[in-house]
Structure formats: C-alpha cells, structure tokens
Protein backbone atom coordinates (compact mmCIF):
# COMPACT_ATOMS: atom_id res chain seq x y z
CA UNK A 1 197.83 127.88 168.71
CA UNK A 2 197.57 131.52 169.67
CA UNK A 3 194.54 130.65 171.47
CA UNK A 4 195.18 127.76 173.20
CA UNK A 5 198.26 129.81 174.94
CA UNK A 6 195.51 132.21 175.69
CA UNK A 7 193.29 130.23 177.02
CA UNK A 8 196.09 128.13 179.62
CA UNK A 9 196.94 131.58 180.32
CA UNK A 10 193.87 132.59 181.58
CA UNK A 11 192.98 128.52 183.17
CA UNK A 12 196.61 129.33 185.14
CA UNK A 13 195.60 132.36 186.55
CA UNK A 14 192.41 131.17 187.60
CA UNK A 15 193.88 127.69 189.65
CA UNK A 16 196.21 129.95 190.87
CA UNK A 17 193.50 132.54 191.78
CA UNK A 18 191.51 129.73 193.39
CA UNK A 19 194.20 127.78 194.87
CA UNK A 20 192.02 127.19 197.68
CA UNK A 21 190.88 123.96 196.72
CA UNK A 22 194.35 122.53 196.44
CA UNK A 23 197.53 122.34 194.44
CA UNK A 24 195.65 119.39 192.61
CA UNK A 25 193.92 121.90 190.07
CA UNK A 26 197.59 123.25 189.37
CA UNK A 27 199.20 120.32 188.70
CA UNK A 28 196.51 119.08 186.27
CA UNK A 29 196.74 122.83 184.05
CA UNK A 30 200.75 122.32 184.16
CA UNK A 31 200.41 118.25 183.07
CA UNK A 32 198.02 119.60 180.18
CA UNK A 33 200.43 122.31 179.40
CA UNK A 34 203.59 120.26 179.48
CA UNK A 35 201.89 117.56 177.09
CA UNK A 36 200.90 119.71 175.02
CA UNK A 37 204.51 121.05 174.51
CA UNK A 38 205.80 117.89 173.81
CA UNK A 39 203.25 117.13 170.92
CA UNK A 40 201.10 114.66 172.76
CA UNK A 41 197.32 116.69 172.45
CA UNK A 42 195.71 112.97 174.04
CA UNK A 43 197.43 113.43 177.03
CA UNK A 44 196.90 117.01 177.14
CA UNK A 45 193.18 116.69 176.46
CA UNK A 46 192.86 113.51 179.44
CA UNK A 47 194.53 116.12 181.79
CA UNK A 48 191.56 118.88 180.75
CA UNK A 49 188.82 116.01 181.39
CA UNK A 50 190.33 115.61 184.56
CA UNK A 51 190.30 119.09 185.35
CA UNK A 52 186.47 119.51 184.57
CA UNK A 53 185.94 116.38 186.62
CA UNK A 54 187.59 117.56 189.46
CA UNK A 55 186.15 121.34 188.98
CA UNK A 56 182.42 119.31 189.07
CA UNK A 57 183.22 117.66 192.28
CA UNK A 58 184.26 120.94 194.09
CA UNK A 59 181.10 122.91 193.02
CA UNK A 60 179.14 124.16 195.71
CA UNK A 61 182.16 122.89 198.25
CA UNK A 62 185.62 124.90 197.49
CA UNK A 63 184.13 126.42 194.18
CA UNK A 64 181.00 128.99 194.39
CA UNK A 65 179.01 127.98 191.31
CA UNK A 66 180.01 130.82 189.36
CA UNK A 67 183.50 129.76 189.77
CA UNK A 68 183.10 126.38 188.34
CA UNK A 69 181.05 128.04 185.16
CA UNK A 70 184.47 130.30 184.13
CA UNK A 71 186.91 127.31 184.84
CA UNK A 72 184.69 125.26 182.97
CA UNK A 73 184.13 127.14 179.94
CA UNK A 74 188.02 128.09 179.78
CA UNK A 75 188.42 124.10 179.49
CA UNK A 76 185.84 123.91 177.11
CA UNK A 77 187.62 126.53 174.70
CA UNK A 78 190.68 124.84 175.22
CA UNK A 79 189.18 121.44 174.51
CA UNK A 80 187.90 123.09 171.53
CA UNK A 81 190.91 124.45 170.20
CA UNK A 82 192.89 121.01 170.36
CA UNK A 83 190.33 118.88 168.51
C-alpha cells in the first residue's frame, strides 16, 4: 500500500504540475484516491482508465509527448499495484 500512496503522490503532483489542461485530470486522481480510501479498488481502477484515456486524448494538444509517457506510466504502476 506503501506504493500506491507513492505513486498518487507523485500522479497529484504531476495534474497539479500540468494543470493546464484542466481541473478534469484533478478530479479524476482525487475520485481514484477517494475510492480507494473507502475500499472500493473497481472504482478506483475505472477512475485510472479514465485518466489514461483522457491523458491519450491530450497528447500532442495540452500534453508534449513526454508528458503523457510519465503520467502514463505513473497510472500504469498504480494500476499495477491494485490488481
């Protein structure tokens, strides 16, 4: 569990970093976040999918490519670490 608080940790600074394309990306990390606290990993996990799917439609717009790699592989190990 150590690592998933890591890993929203470092997913939360990054939205926030990159709140440039929106509050949207926010709100998604804190809906994954609060699920998670309350014990329901599915909804927690949706939230993440949503995340990367939104992350995939801003690459090459809001996000630089290189962006959208490090956001994307921070969901990935957090994806990883709830299954």
């Amino acid at each position: 569990m150590k690592k998933t608080s890591q890993c929203f940790a470092c997913l939360m600074c990054l939205a926030v970093t990159l709140a440039v394309v929106g509050n949207s990306m926010l709100t998604k990390v804190d809906g994954a976040q609060a699920a998670l606290a309350h014990g329901n990993v599915t909804a927690a996990v949706n939230k993440l999918h949503a995340l990367e799917h939104e992350v995939e439609a801003q690459r090459g717009k809001r996000l630089a490519d290189a962006e959208a790699d490090r956001i994307l592989a921070l969901i990935a190990a957090l994806l990883d670490s709830l299954s």
